[in-house]
C-alpha atoms as a PDB file:
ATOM      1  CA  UNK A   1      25.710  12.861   6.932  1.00  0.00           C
ATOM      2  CA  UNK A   2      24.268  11.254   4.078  1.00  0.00           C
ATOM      3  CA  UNK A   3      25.013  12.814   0.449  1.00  0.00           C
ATOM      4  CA  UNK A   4      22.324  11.348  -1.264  1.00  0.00           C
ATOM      5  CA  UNK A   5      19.426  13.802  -2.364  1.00  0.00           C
ATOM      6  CA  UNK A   6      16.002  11.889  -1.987  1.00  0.00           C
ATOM      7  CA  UNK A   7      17.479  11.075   1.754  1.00  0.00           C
ATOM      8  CA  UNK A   8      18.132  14.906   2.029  1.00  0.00           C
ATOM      9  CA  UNK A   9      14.401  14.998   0.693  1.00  0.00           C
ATOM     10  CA  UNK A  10      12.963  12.842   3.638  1.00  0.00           C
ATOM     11  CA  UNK A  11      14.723  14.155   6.263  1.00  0.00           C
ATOM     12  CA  UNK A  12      13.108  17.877   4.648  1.00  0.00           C
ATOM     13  CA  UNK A  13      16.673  19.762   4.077  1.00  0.00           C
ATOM     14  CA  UNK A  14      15.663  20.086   0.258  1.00  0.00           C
ATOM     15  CA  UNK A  15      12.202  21.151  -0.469  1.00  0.00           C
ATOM     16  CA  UNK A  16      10.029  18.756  -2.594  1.00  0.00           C
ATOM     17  CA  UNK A  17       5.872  18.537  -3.564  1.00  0.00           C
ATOM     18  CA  UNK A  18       4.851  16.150  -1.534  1.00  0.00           C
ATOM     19  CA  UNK A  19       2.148  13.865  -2.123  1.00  0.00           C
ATOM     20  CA  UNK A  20       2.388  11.113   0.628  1.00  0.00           C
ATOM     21  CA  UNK A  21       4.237  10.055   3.770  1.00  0.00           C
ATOM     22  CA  UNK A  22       4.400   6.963   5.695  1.00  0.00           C
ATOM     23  CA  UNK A  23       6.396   4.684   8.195  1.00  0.00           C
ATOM     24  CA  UNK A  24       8.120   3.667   5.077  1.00  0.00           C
ATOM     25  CA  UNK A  25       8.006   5.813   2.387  1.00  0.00           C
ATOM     26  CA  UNK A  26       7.900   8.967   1.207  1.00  0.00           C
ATOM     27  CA  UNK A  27       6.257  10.265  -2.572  1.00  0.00           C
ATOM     28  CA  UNK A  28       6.547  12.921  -4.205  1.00  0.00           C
ATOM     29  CA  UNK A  29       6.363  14.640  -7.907  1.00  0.00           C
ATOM     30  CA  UNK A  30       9.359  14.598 -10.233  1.00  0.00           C
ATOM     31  CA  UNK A  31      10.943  17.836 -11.022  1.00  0.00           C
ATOM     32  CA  UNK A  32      11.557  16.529 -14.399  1.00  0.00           C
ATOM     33  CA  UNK A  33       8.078  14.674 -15.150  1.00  0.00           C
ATOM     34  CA  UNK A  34       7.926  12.531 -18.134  1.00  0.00           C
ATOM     35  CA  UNK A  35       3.946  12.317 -18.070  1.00  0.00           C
ATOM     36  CA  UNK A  36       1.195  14.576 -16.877  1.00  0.00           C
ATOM     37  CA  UNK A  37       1.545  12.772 -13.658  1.00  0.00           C
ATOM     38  CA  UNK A  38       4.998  11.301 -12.744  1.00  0.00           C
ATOM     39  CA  UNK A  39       5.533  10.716  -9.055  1.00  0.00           C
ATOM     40  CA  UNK A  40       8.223   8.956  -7.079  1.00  0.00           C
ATOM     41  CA  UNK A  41       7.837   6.565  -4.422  1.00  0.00           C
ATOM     42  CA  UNK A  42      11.157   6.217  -2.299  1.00  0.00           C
ATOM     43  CA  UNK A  43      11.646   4.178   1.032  1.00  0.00           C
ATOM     44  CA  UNK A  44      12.569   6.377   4.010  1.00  0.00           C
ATOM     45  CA  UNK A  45      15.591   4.185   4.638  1.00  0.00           C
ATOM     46  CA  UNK A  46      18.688   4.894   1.586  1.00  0.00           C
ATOM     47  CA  UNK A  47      18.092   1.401  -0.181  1.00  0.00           C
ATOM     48  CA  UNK A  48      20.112   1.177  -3.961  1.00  0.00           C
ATOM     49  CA  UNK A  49      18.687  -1.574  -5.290  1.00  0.00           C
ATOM     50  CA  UNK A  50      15.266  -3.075  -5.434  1.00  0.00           C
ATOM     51  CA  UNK A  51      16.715  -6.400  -4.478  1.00  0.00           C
ATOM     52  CA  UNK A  52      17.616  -4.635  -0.877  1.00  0.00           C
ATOM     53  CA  UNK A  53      14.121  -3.600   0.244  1.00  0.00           C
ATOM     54  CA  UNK A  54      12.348  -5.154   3.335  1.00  0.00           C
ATOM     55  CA  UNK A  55       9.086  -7.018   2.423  1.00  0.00           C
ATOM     56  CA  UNK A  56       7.506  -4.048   4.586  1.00  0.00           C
ATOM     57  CA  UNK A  57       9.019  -1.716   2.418  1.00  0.00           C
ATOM     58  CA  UNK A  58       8.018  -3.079  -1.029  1.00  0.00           C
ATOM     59  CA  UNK A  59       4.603  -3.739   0.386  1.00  0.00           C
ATOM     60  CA  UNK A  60       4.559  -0.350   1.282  1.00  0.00           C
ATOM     61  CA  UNK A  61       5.567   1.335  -1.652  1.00  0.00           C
ATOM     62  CA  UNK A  62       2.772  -0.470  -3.585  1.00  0.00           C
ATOM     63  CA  UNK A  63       0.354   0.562  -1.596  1.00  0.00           C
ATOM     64  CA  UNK A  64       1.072   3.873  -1.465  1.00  0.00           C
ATOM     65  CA  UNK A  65       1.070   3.793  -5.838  1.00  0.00           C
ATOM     66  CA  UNK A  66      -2.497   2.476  -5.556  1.00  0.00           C
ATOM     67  CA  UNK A  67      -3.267   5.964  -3.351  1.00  0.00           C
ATOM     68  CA  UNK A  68      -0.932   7.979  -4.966  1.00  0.00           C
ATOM     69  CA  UNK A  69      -3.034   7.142  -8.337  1.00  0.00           C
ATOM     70  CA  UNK A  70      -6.425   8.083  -6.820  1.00  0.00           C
ATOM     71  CA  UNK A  71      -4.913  11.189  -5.711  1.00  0.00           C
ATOM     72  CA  UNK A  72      -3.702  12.092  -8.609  1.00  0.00           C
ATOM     73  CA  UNK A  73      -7.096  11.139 -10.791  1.00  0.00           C
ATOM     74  CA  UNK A  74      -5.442   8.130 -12.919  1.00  0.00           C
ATOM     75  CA  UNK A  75      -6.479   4.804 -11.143  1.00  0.00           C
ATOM     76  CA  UNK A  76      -9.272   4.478 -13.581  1.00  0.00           C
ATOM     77  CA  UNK A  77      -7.539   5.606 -16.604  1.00  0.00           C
ATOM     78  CA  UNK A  78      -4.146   3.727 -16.007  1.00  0.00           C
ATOM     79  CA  UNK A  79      -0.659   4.076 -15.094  1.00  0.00           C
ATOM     80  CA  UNK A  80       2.344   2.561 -15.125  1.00  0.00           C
ATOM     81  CA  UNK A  81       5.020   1.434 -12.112  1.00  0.00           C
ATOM     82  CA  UNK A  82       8.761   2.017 -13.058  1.00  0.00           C
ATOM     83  CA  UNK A  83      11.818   1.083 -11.120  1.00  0.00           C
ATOM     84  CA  UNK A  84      15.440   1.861 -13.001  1.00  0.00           C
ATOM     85  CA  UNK A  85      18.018  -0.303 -11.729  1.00  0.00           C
ATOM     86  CA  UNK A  86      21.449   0.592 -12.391  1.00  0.00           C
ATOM     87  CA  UNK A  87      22.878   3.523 -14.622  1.00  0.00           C
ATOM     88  CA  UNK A  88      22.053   1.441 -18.117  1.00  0.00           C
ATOM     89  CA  UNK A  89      18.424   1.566 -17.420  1.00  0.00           C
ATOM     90  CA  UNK A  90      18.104   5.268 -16.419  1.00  0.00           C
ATOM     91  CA  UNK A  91      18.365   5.169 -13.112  1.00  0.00           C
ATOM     92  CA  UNK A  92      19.900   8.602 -11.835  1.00  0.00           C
ATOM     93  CA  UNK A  93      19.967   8.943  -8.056  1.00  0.00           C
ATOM     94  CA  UNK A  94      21.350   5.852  -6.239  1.00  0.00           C
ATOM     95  CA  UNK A  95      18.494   5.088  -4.333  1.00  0.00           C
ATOM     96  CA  UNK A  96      15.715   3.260  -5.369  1.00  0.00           C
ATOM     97  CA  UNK A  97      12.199   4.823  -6.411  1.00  0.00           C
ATOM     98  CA  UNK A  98       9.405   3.691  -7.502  1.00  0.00           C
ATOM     99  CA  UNK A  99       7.990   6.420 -10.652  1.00  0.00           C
ATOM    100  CA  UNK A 100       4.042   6.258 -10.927  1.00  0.00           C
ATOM    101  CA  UNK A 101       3.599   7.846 -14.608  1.00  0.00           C
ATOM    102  CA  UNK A 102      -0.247   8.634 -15.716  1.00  0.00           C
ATOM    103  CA  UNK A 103      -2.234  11.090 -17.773  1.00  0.00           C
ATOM    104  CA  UNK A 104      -1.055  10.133 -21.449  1.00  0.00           C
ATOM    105  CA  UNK A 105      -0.620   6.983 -23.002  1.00  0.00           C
ATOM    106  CA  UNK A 106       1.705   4.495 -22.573  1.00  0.00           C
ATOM    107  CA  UNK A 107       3.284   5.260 -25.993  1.00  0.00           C
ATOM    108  CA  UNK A 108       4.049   8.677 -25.559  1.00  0.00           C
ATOM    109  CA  UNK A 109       5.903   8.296 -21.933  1.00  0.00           C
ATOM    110  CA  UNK A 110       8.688   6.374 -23.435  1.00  0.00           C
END
């Protein structure tokens, strides 16, 4: 089996808040949010990189930001799409996701 944590997430052996599910992709908040709203968008399939996605995939993920952020009440007010590639930009877990960050500036996210 699979180590990785967001694929323990999809397959529903650790407990998250979902927001959204499709053929693709799964969202859901960040237990550590770093704005009002901060959601991640991860493809069903354990993917490391950006550069490894299907078209499908990356098609899907923005799609489901554009919902996720009417959801969540920040389409009109703005937010902001993240992806942190590799361990010198932040990123964490080692596979890829997509953070949708609204409800405060821009300025005082990061």
């Amino acid at each position: 089996m699979n180590n990785c944590l967001f694929c323990k997430i999809v397959i529903g052996t650790i407990h998250s808040n979902k927001v959204i599910e499709t053929a693709h992709s799964y969202a859901f908040h960040d237990i550590h949010p770093k704005a009002p709203t901060h959601v991640l968008i991860i493809p069903k399939r354990h993917v490391e990189r950006p550069e490894e996605l299907r078209p499908e995939e990356i098609a899907d993920m923005l799609a489901c930001s554009e919902e996720i952020a009417q959801i969540t009440g920040v389409k009109e007010s703005g937010y902001r799409l993240l992806f942190n590639v590799g361990a010198h930009a932040g990123q964490e877990i080692d596979h890829v996701h997509l953070h949708i960050l609204g409800g405060a500036s821009a300025k005082a996210m990061y």
